[in-house]
N, C-alpha and C. Protein backbone atom coordinates (compact mmCIF):
# COMPACT_ATOMS: atom_id res chain seq x y z
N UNK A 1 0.86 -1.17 0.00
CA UNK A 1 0.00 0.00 0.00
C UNK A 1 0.90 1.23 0.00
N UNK A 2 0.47 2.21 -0.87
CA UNK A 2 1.62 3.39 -0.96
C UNK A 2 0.52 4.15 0.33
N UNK A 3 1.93 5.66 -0.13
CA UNK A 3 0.89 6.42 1.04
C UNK A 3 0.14 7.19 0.63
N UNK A 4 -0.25 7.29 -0.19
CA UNK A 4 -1.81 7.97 -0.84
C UNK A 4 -2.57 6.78 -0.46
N UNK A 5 -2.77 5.31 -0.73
CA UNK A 5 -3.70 4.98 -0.31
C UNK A 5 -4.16 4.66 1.15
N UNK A 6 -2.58 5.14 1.70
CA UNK A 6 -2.67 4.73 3.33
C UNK A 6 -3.77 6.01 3.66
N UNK A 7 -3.45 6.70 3.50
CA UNK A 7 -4.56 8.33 4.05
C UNK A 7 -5.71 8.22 3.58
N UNK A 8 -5.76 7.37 2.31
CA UNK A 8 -6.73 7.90 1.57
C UNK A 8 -8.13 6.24 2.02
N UNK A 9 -7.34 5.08 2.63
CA UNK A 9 -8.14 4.24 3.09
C UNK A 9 -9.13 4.58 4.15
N UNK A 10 -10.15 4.32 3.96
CA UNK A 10 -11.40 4.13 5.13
C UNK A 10 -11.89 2.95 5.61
N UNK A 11 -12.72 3.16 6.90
CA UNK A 11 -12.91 2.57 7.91
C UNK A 11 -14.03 1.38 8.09
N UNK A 12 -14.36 0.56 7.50
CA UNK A 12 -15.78 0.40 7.59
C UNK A 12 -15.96 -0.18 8.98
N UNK A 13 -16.97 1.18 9.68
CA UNK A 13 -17.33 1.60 11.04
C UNK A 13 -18.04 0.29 11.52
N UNK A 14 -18.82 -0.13 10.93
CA UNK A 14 -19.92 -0.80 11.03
C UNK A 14 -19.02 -2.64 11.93
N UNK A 15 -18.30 -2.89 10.86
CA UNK A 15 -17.79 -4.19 11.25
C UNK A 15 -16.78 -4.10 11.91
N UNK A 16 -15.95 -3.17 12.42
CA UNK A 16 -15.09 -2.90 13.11
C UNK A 16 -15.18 -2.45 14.29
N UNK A 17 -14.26 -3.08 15.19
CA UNK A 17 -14.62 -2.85 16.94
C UNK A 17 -14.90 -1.63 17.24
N UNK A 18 -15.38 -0.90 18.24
CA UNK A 18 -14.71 0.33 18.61
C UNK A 18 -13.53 0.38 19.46
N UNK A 19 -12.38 -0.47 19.70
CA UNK A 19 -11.47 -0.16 20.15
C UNK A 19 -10.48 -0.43 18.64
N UNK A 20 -10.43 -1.11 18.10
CA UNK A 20 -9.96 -0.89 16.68
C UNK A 20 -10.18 0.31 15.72
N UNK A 21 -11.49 1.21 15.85
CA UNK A 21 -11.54 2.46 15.38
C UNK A 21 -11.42 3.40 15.94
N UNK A 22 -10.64 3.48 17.84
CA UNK A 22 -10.03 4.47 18.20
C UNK A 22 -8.65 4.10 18.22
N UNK A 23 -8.21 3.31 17.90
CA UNK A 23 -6.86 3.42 17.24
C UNK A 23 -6.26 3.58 16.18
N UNK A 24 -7.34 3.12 14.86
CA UNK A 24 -7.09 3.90 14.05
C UNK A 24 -7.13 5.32 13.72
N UNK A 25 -7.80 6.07 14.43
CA UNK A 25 -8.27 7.22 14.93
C UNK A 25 -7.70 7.75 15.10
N UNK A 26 -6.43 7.07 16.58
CA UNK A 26 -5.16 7.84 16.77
C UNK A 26 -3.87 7.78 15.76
N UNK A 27 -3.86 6.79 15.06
CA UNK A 27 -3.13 6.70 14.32
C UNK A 27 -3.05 8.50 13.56
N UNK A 28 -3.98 8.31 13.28
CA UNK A 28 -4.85 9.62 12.12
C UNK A 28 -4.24 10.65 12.41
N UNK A 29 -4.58 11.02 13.79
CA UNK A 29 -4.12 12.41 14.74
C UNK A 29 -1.92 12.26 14.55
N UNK A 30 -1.43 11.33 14.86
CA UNK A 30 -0.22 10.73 15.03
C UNK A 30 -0.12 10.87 13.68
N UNK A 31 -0.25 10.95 12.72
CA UNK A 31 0.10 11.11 11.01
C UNK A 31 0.05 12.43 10.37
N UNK A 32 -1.28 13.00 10.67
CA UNK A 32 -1.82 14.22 10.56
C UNK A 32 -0.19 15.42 11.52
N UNK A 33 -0.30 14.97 13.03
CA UNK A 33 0.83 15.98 13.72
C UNK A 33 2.09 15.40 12.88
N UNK A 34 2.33 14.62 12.27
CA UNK A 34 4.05 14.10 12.01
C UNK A 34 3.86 14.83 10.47
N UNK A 35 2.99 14.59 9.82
CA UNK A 35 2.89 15.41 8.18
C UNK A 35 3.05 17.28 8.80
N UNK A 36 2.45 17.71 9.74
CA UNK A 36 2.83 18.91 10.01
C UNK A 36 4.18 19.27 10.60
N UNK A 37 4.77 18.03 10.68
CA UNK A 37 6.49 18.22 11.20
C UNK A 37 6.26 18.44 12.59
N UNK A 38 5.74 18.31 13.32
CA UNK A 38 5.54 18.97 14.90
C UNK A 38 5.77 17.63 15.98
N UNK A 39 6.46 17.84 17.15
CA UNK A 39 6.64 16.74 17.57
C UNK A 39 5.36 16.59 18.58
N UNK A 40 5.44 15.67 19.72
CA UNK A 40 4.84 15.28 20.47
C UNK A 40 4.46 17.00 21.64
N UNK A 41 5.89 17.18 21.86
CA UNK A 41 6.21 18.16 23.04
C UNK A 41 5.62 19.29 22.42
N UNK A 42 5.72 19.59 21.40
CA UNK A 42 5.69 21.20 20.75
C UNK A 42 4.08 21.32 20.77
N UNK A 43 3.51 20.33 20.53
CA UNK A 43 1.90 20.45 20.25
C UNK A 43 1.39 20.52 21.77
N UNK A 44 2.03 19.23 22.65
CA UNK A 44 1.96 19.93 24.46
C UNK A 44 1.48 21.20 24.16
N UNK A 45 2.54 21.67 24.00
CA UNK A 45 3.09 23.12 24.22
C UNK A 45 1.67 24.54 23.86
N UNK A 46 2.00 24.15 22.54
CA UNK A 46 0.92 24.61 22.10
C UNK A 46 -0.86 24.99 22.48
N UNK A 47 -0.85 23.91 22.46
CA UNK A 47 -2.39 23.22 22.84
C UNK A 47 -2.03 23.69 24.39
N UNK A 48 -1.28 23.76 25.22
CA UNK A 48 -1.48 23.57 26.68
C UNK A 48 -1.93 22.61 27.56
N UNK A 49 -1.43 20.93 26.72
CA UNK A 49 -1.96 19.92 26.85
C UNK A 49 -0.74 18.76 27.65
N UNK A 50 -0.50 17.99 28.14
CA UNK A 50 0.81 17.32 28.64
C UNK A 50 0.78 16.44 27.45
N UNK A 51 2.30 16.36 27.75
CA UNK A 51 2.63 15.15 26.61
C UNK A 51 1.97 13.73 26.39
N UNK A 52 1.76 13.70 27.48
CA UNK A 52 0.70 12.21 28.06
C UNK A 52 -0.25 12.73 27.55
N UNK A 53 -1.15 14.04 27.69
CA UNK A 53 -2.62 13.66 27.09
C UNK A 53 -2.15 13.43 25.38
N UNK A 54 -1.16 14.43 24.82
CA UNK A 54 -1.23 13.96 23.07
C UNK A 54 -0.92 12.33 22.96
N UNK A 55 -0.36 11.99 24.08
CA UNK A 55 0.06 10.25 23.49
C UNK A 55 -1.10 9.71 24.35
N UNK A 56 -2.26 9.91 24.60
CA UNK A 56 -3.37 9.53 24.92
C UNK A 56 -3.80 9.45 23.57
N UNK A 57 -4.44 11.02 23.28
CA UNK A 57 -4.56 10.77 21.95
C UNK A 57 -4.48 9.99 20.75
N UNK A 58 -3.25 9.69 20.63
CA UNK A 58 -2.61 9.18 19.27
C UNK A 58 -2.64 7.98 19.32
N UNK A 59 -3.25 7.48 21.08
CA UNK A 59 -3.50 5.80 21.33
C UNK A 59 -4.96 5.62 21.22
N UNK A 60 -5.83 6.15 20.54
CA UNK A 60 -7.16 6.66 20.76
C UNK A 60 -8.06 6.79 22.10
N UNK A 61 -7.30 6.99 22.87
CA UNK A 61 -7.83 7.65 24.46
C UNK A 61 -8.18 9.16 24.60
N UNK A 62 -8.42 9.85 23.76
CA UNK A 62 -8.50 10.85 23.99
C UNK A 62 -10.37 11.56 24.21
N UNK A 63 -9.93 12.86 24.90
CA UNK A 63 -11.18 13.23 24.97
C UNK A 63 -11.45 14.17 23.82
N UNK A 64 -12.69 14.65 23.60
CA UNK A 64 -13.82 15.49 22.57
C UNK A 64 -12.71 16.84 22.87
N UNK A 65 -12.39 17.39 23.79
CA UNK A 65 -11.83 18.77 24.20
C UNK A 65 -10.24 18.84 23.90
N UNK A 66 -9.55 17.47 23.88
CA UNK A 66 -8.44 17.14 23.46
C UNK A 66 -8.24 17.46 21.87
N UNK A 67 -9.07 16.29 21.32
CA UNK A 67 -9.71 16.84 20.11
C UNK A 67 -9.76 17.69 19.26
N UNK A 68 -10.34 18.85 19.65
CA UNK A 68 -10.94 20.13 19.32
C UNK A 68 -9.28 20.40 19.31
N UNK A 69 -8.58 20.48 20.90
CA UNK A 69 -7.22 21.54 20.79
C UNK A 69 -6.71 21.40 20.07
N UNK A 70 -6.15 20.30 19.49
CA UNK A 70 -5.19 19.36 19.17
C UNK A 70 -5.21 20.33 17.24
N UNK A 71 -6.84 19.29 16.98
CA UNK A 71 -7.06 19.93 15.51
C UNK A 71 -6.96 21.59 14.99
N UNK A 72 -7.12 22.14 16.09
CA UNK A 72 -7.13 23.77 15.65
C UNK A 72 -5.73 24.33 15.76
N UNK A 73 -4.89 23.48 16.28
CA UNK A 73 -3.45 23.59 16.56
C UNK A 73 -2.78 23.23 15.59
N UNK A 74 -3.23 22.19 14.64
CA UNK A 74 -2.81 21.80 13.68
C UNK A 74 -3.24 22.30 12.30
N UNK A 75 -4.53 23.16 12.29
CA UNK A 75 -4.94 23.82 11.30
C UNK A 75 -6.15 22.47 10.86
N UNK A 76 -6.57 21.77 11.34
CA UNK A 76 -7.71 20.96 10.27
C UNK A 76 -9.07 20.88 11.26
N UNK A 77 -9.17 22.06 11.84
CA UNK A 77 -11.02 21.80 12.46
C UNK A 77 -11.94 21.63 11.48
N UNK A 78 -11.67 21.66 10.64
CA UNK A 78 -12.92 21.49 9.03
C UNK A 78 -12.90 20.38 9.34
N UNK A 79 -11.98 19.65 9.53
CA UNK A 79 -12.41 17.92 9.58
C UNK A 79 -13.32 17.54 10.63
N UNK A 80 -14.09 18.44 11.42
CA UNK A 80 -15.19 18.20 12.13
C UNK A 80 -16.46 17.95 11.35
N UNK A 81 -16.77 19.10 10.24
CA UNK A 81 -17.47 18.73 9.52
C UNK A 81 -18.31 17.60 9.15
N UNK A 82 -16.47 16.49 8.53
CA UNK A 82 -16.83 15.30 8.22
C UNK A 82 -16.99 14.27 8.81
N UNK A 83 -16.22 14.77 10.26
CA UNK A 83 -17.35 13.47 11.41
C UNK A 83 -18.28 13.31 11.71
N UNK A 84 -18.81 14.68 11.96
CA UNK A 84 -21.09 14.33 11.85
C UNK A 84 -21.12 15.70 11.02
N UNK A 85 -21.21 15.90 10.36
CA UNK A 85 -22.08 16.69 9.25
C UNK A 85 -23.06 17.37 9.75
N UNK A 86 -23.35 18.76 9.36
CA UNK A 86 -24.21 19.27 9.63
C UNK A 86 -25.34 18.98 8.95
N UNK A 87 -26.58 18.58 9.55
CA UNK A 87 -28.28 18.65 8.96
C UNK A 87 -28.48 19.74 8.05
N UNK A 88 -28.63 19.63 6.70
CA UNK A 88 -28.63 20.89 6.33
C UNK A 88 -30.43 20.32 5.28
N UNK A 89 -31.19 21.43 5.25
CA UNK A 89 -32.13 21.30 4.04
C UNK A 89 -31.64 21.75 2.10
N UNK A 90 -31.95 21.11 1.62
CA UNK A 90 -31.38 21.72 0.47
C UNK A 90 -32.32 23.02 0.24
N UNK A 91 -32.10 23.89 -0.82
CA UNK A 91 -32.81 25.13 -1.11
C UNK A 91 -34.24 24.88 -1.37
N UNK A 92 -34.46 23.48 -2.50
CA UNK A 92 -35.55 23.40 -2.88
C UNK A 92 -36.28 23.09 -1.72
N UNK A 93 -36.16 22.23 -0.97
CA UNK A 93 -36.89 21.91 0.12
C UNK A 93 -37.62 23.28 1.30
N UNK A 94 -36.44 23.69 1.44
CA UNK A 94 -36.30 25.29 1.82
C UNK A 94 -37.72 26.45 1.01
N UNK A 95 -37.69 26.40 -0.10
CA UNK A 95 -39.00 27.12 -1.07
C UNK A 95 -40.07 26.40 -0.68
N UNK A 96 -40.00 24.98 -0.81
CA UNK A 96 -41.22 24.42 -0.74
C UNK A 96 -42.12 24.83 0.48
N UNK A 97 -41.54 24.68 1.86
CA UNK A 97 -41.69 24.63 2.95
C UNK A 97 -42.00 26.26 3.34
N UNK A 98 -41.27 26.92 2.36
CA UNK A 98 -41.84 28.67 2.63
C UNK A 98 -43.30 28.76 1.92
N UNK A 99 -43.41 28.22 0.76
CA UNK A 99 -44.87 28.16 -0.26
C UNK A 99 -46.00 27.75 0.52
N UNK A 100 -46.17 27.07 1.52
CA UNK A 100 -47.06 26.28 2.07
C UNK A 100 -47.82 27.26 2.99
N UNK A 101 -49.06 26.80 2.74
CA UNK A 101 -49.52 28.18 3.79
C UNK A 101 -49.59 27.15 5.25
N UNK A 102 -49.71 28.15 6.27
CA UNK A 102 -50.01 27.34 7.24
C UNK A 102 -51.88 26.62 7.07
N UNK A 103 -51.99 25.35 7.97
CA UNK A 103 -53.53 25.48 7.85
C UNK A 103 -53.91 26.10 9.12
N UNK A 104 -55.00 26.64 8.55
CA UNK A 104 -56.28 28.11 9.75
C UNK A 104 -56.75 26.90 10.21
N UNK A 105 -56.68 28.05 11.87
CA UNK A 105 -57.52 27.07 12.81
C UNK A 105 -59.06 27.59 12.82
N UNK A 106 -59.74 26.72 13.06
CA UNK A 106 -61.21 27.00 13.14
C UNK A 106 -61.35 27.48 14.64
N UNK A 107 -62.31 28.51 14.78
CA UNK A 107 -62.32 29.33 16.31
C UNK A 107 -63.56 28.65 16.50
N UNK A 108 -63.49 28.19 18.18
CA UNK A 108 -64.76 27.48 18.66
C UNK A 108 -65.53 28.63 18.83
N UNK A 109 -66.87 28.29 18.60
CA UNK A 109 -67.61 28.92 18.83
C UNK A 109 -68.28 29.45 19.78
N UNK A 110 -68.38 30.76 20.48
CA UNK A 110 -69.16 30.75 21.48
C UNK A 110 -70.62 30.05 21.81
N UNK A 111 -70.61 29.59 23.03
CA UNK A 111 -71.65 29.21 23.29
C UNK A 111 -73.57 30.27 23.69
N UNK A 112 -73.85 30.35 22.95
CA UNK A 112 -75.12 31.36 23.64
C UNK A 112 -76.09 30.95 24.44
N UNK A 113 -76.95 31.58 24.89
CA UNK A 113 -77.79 30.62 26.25
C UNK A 113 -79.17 30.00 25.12
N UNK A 114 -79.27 30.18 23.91
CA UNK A 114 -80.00 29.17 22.99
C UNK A 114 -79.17 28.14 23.29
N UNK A 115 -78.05 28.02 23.11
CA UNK A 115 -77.59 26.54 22.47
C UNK A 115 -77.10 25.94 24.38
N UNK A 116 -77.25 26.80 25.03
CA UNK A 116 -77.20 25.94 26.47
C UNK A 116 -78.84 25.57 26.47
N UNK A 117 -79.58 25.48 25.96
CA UNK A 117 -80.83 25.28 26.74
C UNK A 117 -80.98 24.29 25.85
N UNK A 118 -80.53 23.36 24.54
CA UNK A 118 -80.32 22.58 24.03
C UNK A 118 -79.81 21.28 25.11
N UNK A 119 -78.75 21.43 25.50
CA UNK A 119 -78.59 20.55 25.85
C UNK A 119 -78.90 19.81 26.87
């Protein structure tokens, strides 16, 4: 496997453990900081994180807040994006949903003392 297809391979989530896809995970983070040339300590540094939490990390132990530092330190928070995606409507859906009138509610009717002596 060259290394375009090493980066460029995916995960299939589904049949794979979740302790096998937080290590590949860390791998990711551990590839991603070494392609930016940055060592272990410097991203510490950076981030304001101990060296132990980035090699938490890169063992897929890491937390959501680790995460976040780590990636914005490195320049790739867009890649949040592509872990859950934002819900978005497309436009057309968007028009449709403006076109629609609401439906009118019908107002109950008052009662008058005819229609109480009805019942």
């Amino acid at each position: 496997m060259d290394l375009i297809d090493y980066f460029m391979a995916t995960i299939d989530y589904y049949t794979t453990s979740d302790s096998a896809i937080l290590d590949a995970l860390g791998e990711r983070f551990r590839d991603l900081r070494l392609r930016k040339n940055i060592t272990q300590e410097a991203l510490a540094e950076h981030t304001l994180l101990s060296v132990g939490t980035i090699k938490s990390l890169e063992a897929g132990k890491g937390k959501l807040s680790t995460l976040i530092a780590v990636l914005r330190e490195l320049g790739a928070l867009e890649q949040l994006d592509q872990f859950i995606p934002p819900i978005t409507i497309s436009p057309l859906r968007m028009a449709e949903a403006n076109a629609r009138e609401p439906a009118r509610r019908k107002r109950a009717r008052a009662t008058s003392d005819k229609d109480k002596g009805r019942q």
